[in-house]
N, C-alpha and C. Protein backbone atom coordinates (compact mmCIF):
# COMPACT_ATOMS: atom_id res chain seq x y z
N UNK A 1 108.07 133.10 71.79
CA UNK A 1 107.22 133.66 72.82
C UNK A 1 108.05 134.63 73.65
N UNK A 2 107.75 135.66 74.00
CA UNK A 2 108.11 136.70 74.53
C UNK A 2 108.10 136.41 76.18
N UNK A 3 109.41 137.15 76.81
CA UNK A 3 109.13 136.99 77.89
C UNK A 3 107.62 136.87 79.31
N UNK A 4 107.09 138.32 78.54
CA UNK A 4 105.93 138.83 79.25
C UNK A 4 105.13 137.68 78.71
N UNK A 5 104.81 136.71 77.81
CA UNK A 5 104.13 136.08 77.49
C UNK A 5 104.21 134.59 78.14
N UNK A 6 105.73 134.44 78.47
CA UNK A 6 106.02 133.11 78.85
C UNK A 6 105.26 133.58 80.68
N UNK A 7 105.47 134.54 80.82
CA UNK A 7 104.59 134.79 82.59
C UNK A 7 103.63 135.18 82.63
N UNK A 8 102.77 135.56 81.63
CA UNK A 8 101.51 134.97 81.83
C UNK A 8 101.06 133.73 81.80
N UNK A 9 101.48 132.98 80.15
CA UNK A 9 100.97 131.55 80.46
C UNK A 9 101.70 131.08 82.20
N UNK A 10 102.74 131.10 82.62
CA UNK A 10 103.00 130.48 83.58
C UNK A 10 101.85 130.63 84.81
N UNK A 11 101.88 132.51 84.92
CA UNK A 11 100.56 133.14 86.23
C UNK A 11 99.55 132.19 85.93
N UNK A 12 98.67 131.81 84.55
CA UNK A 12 97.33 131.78 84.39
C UNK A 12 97.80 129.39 85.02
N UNK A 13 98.48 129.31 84.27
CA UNK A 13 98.95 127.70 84.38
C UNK A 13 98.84 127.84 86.34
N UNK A 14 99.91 128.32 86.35
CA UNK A 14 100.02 128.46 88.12
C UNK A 14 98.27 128.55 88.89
N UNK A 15 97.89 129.40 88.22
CA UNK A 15 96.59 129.43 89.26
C UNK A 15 95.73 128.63 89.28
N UNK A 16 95.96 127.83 87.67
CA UNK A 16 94.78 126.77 87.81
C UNK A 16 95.26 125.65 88.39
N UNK A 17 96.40 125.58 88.23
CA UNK A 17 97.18 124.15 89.01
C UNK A 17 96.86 124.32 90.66
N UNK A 18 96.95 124.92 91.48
CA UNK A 18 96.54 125.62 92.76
C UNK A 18 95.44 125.31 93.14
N UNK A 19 94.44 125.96 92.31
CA UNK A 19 92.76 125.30 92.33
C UNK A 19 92.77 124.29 92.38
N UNK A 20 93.53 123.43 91.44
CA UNK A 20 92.83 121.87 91.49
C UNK A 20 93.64 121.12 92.70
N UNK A 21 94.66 121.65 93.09
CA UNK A 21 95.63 121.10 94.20
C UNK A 21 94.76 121.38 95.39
N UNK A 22 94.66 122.77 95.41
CA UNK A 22 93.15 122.49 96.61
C UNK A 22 92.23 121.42 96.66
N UNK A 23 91.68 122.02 95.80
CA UNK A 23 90.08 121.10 95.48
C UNK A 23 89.86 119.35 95.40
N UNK A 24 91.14 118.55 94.73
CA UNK A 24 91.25 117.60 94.97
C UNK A 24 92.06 117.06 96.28
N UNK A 25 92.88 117.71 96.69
CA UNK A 25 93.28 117.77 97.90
C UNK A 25 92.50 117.42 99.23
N UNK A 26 91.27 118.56 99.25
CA UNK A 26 90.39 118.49 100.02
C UNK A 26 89.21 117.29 99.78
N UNK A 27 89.26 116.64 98.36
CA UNK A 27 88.17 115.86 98.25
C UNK A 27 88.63 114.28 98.92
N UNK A 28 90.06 114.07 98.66
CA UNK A 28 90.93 113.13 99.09
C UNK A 28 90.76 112.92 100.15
N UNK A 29 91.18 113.83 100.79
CA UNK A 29 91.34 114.05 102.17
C UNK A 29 89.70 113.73 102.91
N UNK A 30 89.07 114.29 102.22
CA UNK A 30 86.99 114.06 102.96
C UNK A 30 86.96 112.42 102.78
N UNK A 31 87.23 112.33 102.33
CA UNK A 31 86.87 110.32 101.63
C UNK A 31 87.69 109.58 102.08
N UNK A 32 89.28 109.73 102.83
CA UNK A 32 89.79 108.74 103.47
C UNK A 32 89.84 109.04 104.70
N UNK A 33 89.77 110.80 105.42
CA UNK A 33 89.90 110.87 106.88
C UNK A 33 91.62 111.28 106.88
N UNK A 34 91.94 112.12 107.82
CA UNK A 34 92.80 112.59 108.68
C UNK A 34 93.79 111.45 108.48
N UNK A 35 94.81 111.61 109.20
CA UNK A 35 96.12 110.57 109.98
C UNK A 35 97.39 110.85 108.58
N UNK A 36 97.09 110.71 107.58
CA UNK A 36 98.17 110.69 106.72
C UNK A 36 97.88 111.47 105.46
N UNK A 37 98.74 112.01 105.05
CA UNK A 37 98.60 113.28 104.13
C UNK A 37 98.40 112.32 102.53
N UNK A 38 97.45 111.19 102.11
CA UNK A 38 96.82 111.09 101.09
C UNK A 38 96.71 111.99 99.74
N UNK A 39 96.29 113.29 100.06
CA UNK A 39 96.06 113.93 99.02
C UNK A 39 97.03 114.29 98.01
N UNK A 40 97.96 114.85 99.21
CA UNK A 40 99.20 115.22 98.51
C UNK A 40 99.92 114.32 97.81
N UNK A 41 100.10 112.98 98.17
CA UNK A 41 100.85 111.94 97.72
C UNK A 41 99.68 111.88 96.55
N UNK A 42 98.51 111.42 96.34
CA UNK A 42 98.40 111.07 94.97
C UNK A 42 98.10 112.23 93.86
N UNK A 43 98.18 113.44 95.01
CA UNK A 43 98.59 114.78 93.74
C UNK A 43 100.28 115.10 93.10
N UNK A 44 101.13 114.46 94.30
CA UNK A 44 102.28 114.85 93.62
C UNK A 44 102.47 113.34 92.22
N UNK A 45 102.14 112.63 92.57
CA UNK A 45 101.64 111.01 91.44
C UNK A 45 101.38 111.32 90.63
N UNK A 46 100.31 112.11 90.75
CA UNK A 46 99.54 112.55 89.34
C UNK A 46 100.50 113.74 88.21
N UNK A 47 101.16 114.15 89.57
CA UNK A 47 101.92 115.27 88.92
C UNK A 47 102.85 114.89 88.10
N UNK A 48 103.63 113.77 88.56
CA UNK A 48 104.93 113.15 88.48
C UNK A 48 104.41 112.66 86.72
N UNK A 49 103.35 112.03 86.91
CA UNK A 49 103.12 111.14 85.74
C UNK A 49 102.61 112.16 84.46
N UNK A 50 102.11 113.46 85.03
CA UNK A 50 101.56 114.37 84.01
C UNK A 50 102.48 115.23 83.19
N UNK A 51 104.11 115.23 84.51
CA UNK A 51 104.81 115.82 83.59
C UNK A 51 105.84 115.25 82.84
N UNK A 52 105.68 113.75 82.80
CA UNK A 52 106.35 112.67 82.19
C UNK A 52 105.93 112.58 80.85
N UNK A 53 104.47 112.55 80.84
CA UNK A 53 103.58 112.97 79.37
C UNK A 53 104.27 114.33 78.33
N UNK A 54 104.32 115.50 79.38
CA UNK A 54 104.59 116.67 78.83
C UNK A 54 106.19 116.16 78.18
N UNK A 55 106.93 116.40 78.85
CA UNK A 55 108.21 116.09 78.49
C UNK A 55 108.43 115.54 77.60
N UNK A 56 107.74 113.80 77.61
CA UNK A 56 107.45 112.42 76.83
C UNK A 56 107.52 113.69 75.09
N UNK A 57 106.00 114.17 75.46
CA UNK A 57 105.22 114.43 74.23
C UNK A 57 106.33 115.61 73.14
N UNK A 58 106.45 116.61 74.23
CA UNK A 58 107.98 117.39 73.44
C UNK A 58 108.89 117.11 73.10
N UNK A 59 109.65 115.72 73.93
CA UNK A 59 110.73 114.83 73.24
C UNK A 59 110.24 114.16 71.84
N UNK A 60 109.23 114.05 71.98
CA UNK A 60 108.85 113.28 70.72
C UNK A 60 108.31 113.88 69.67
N UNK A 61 108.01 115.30 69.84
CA UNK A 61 107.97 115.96 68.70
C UNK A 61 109.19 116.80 68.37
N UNK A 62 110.45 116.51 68.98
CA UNK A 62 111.41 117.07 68.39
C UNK A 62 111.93 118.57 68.59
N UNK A 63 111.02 119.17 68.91
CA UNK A 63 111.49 120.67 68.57
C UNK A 63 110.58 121.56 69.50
N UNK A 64 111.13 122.32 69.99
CA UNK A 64 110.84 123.01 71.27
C UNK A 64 109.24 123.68 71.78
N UNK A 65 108.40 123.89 72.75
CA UNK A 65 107.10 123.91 72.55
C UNK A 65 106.78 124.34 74.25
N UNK A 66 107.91 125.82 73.80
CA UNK A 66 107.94 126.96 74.69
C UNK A 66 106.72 127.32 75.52
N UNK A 67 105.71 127.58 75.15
CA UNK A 67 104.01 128.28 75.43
C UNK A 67 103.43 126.75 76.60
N UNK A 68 103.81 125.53 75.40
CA UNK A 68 102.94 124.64 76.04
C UNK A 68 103.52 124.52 77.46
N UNK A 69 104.49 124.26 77.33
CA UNK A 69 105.74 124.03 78.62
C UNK A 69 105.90 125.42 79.95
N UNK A 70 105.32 126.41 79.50
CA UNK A 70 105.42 127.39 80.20
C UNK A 70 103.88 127.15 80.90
N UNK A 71 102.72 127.30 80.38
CA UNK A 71 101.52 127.24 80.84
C UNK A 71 100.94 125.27 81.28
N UNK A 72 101.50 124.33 81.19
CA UNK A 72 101.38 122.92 81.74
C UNK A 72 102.28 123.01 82.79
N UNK A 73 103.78 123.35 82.09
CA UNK A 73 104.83 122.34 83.46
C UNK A 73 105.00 123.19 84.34
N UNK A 74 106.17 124.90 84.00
CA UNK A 74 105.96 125.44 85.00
C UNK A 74 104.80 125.98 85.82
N UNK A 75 103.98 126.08 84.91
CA UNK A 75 102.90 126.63 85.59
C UNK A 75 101.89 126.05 86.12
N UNK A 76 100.94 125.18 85.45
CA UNK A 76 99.81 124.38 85.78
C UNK A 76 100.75 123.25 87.14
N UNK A 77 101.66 122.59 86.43
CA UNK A 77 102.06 121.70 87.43
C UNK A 77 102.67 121.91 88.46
N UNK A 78 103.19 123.14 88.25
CA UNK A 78 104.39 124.37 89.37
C UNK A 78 103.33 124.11 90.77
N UNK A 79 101.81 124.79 89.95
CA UNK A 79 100.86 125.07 91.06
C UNK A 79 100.05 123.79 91.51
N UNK A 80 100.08 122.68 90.61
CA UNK A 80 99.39 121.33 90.94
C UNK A 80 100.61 120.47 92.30
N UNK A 81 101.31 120.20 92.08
CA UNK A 81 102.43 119.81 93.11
C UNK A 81 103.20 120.85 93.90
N UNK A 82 102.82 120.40 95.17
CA UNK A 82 103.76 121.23 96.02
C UNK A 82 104.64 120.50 96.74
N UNK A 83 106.10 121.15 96.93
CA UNK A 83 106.92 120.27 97.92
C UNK A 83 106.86 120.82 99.10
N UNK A 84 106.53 121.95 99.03
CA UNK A 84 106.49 122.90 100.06
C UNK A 84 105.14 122.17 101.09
N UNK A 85 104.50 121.89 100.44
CA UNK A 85 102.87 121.30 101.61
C UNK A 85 103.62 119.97 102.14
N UNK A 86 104.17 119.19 100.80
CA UNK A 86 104.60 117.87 101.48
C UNK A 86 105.59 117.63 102.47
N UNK A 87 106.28 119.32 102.70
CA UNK A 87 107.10 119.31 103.44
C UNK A 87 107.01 119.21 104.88
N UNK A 88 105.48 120.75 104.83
CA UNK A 88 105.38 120.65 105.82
C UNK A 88 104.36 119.47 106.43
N UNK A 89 103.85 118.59 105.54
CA UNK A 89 103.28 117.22 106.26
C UNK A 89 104.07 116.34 106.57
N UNK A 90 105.50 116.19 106.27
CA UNK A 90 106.27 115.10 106.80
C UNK A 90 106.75 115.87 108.27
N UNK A 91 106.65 117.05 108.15
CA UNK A 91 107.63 117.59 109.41
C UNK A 91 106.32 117.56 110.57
N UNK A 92 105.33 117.25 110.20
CA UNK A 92 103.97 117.60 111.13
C UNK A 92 103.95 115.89 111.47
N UNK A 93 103.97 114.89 110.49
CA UNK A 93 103.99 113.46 110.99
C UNK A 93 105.36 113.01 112.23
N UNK A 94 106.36 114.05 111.95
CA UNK A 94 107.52 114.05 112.28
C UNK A 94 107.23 114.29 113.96
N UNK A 95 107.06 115.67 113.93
CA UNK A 95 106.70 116.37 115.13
C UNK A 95 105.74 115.85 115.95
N UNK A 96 104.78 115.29 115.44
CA UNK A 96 103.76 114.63 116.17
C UNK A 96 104.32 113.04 116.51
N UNK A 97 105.07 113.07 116.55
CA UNK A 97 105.89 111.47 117.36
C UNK A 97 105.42 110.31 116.19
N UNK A 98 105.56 110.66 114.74
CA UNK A 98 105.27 109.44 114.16
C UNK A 98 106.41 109.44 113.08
N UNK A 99 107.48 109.55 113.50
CA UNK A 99 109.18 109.28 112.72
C UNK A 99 108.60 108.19 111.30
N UNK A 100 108.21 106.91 111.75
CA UNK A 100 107.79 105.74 110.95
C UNK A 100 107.22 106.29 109.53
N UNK A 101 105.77 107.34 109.69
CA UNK A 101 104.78 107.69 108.94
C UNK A 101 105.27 108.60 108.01
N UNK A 102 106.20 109.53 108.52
CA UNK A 102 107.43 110.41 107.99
C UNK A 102 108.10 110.14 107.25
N UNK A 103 108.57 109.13 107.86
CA UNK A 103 109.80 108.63 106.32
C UNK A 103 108.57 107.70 105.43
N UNK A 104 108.25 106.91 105.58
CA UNK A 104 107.07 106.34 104.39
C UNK A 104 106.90 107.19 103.71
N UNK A 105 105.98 108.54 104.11
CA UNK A 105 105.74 109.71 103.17
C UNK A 105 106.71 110.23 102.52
N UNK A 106 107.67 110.31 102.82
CA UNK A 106 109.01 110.65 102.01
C UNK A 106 109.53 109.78 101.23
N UNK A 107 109.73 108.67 101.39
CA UNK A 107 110.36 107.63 100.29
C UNK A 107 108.91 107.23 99.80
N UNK A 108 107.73 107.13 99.86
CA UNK A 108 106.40 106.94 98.68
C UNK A 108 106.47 108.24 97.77
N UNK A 109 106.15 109.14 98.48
CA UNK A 109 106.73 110.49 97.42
C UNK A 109 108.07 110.80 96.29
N UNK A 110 109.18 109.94 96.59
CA UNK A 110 110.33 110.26 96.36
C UNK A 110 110.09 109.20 94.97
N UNK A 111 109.81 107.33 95.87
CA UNK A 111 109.82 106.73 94.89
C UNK A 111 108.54 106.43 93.80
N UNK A 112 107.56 106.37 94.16
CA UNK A 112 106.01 106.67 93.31
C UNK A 112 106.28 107.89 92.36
N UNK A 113 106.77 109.17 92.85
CA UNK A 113 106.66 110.49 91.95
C UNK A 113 107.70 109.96 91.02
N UNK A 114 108.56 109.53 91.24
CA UNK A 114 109.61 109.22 89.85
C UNK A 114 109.46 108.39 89.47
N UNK A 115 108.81 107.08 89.78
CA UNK A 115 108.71 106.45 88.50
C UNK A 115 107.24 106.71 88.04
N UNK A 116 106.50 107.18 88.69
CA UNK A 116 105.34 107.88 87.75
C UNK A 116 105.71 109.06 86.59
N UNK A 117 106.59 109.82 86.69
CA UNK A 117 107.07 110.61 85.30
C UNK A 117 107.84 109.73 84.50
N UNK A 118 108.62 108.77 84.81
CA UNK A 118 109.17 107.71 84.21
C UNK A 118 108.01 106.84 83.18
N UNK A 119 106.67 106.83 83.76
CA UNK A 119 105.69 105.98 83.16
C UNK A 119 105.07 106.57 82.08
N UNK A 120 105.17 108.30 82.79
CA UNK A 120 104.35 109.05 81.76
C UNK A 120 105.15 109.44 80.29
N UNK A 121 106.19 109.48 80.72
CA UNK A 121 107.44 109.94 79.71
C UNK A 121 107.33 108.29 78.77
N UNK A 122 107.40 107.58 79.36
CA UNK A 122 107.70 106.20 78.72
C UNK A 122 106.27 106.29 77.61
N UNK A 123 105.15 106.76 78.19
CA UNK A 123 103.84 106.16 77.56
C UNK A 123 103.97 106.96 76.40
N UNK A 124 105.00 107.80 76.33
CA UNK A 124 104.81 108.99 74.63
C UNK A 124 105.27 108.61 73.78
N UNK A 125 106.14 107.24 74.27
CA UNK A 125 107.28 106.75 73.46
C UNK A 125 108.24 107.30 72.92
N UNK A 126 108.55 108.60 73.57
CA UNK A 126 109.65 109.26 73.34
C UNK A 126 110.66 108.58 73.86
N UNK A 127 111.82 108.71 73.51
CA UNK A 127 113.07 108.07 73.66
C UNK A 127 113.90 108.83 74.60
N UNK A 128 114.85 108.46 75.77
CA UNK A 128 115.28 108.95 76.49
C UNK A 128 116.77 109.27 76.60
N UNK A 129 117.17 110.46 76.14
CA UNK A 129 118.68 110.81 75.72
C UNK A 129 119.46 110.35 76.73
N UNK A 130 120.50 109.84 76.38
CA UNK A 130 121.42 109.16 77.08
C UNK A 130 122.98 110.00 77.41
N UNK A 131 122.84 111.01 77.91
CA UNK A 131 123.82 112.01 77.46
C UNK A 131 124.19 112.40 78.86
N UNK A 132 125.42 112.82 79.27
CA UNK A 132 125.69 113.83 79.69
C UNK A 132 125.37 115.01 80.73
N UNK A 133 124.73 115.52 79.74
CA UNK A 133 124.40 116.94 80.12
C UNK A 133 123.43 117.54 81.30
N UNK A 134 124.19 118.14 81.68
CA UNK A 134 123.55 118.55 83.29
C UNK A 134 121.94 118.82 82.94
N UNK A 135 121.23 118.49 84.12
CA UNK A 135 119.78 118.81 84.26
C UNK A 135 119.48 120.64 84.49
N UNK A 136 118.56 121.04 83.53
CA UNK A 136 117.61 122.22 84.03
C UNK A 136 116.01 121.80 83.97
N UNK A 137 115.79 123.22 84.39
CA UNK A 137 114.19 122.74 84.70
C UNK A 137 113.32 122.56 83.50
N UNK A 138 113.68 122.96 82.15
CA UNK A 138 113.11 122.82 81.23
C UNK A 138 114.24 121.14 80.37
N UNK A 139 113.09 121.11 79.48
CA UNK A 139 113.25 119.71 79.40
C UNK A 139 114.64 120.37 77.95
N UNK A 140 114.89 119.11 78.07
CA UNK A 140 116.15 119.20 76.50
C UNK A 140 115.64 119.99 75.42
N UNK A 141 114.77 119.39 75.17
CA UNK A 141 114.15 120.26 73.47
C UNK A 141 113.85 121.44 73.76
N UNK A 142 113.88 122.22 74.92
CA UNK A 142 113.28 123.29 74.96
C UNK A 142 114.64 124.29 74.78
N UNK A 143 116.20 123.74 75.41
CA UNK A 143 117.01 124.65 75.56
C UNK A 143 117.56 124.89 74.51
């Protein structure tokens, strides 16, 4: 896949991930009420666990799967999870005199999002290299 190709799938992945980060965001948010940033936490969950699948599913087929990984992870999920929103909701629980609610949201985010890609990766039954080698943003099989 060609550069110009890997940024489109990413643009078109990105925008739909965005949409639904809104849209469920806001539906979350209508159905439990204000006080704690809900949405985001079970969008970055969902995220965590969706790109545990992706990963999972490319580890387990062995051999690299450039297009899919460009238009799901960076892109769809780039735009489905933000750290940037969750950021600024811990610093808003923060600022608003609730230190307590702040860190919860930060260690539920920290620990829920990782072992939810842990669950999703696990459910592909892909096997998890035991190696070494420094982390990038693309998964092993891809580099």
């Amino acid at each position: 896949m060609s550069s110009l190709s890997d940024a489109i799938a990413v643009l078109c992945g990105g925008a739909a991930g965005a949409v639904c980060r809104f849209t469920l965001n806001d539906g979350i948010m209508a159905a439990v009420g204000p006080g704690f940033p809900y949405g985001i936490l079970c969008i970055n969950i969902a995220g965590g666990l969706a790109m545990g699948l992706l990963q999972g599913f490319i580890a387990r087929r062995g051999t690299p799967f450039a297009a899919l990984y460009s238009l799901l992870g960076t892109g769809f999920l780039g735009g489905f999870t933000t750290f940037s929103t969750f950021s600024m909701d811990t610093f808003t629980l923060y600022a608003a005199g609730r230190p307590y609610a702040a860190a919860v949201n930060v260690l539920s985010n920290a620990l829920l999002c990782i072992a939810a890609a842990g669950i999703g990766y696990i459910l592909t039954g892909a096997r998890v290299a035991r190696t070494r080698e420094r982390s990038t943003s693309r998964p092993s099989a891809l580099r």
